[in-house]
Protein backbone atom coordinates (compact mmCIF):
# COMPACT_ATOMS: atom_id res chain seq x y z
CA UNK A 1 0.00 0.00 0.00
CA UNK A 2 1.29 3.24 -1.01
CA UNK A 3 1.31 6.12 1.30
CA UNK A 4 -1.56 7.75 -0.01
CA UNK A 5 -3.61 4.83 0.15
CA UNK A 6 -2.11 4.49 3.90
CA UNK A 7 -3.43 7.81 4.94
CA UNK A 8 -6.96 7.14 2.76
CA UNK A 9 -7.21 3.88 4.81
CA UNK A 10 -6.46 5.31 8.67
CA UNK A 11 -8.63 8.61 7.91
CA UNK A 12 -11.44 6.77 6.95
CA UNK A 13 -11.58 7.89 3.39
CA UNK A 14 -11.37 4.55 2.07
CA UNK A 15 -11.93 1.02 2.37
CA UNK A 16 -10.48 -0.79 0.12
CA UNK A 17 -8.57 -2.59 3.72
CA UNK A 18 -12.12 -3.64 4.36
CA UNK A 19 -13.82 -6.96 4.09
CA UNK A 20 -17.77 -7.53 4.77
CA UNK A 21 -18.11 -10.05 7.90
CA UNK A 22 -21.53 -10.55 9.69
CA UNK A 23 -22.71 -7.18 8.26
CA UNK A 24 -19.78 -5.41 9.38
CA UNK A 25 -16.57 -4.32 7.87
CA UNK A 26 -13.39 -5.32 9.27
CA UNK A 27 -9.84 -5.43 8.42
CA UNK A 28 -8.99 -7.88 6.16
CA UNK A 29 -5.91 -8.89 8.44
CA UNK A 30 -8.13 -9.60 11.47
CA UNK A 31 -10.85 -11.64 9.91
CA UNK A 32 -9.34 -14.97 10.82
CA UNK A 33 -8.39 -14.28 14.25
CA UNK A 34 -12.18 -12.93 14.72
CA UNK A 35 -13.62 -15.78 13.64
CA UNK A 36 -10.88 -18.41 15.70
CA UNK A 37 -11.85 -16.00 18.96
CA UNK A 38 -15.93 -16.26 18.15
CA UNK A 39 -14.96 -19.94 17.65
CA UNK A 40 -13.54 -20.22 21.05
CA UNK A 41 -16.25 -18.18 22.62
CA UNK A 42 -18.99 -20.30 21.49
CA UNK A 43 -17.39 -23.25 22.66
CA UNK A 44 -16.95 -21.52 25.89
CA UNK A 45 -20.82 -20.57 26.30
CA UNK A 46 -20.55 -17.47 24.99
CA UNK A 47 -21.94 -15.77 21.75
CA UNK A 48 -19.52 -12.88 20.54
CA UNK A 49 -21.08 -10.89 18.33
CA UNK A 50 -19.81 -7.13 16.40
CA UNK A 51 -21.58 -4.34 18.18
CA UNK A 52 -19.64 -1.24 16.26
CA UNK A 53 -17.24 -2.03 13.43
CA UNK A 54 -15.97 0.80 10.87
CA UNK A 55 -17.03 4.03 9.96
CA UNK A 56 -16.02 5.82 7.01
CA UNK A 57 -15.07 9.62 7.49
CA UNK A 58 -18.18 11.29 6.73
CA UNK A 59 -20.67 8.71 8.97
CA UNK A 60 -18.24 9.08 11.67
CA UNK A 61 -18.72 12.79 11.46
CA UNK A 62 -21.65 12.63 11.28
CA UNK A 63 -22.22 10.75 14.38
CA UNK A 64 -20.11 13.22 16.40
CA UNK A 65 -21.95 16.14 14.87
CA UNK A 66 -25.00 15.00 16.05
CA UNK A 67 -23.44 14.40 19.58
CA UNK A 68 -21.87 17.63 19.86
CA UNK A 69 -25.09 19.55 18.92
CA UNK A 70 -26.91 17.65 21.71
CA UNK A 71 -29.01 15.84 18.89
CA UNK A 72 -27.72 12.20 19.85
CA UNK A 73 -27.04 11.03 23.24
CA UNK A 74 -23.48 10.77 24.57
């Protein structure tokens, strides 16, 4: 990855890092261990599911916009 795709990548201005898991987008370097952890945590009695996974730029923005105005709750 060159560095302008580095920068696009940790700014949230692309995500071309990104692979679609569970209806989530994660990092195509993690995917494996994910799904070896879930693994273990099912086996264990537990079911680990994503709650919050990436955010491009402009949603994340948005989200703190909406925080900062007092429109969505902290």
């Amino acid at each position: 990855m060159n560095p302008t795709e580095l920068k696009q990548c940790a700014t949230g201005l692309s995500s071309s890092h990104l692979v679609e898991l569970q209806n989530h987008r994660l990092h195509c370097d993690i995917v494996d261990d994910f799904l070896a952890l879930q693994q273990g945590a099912k086996e264990a009695g537990i079911d680990l599911t994503i709650a919050s996974s990436f955010r491009d730029f402009h949603r994340q923005s948005a989200i703190w916009n909406a925080k900062f105005q007092g429109l969505r709750p902290v």
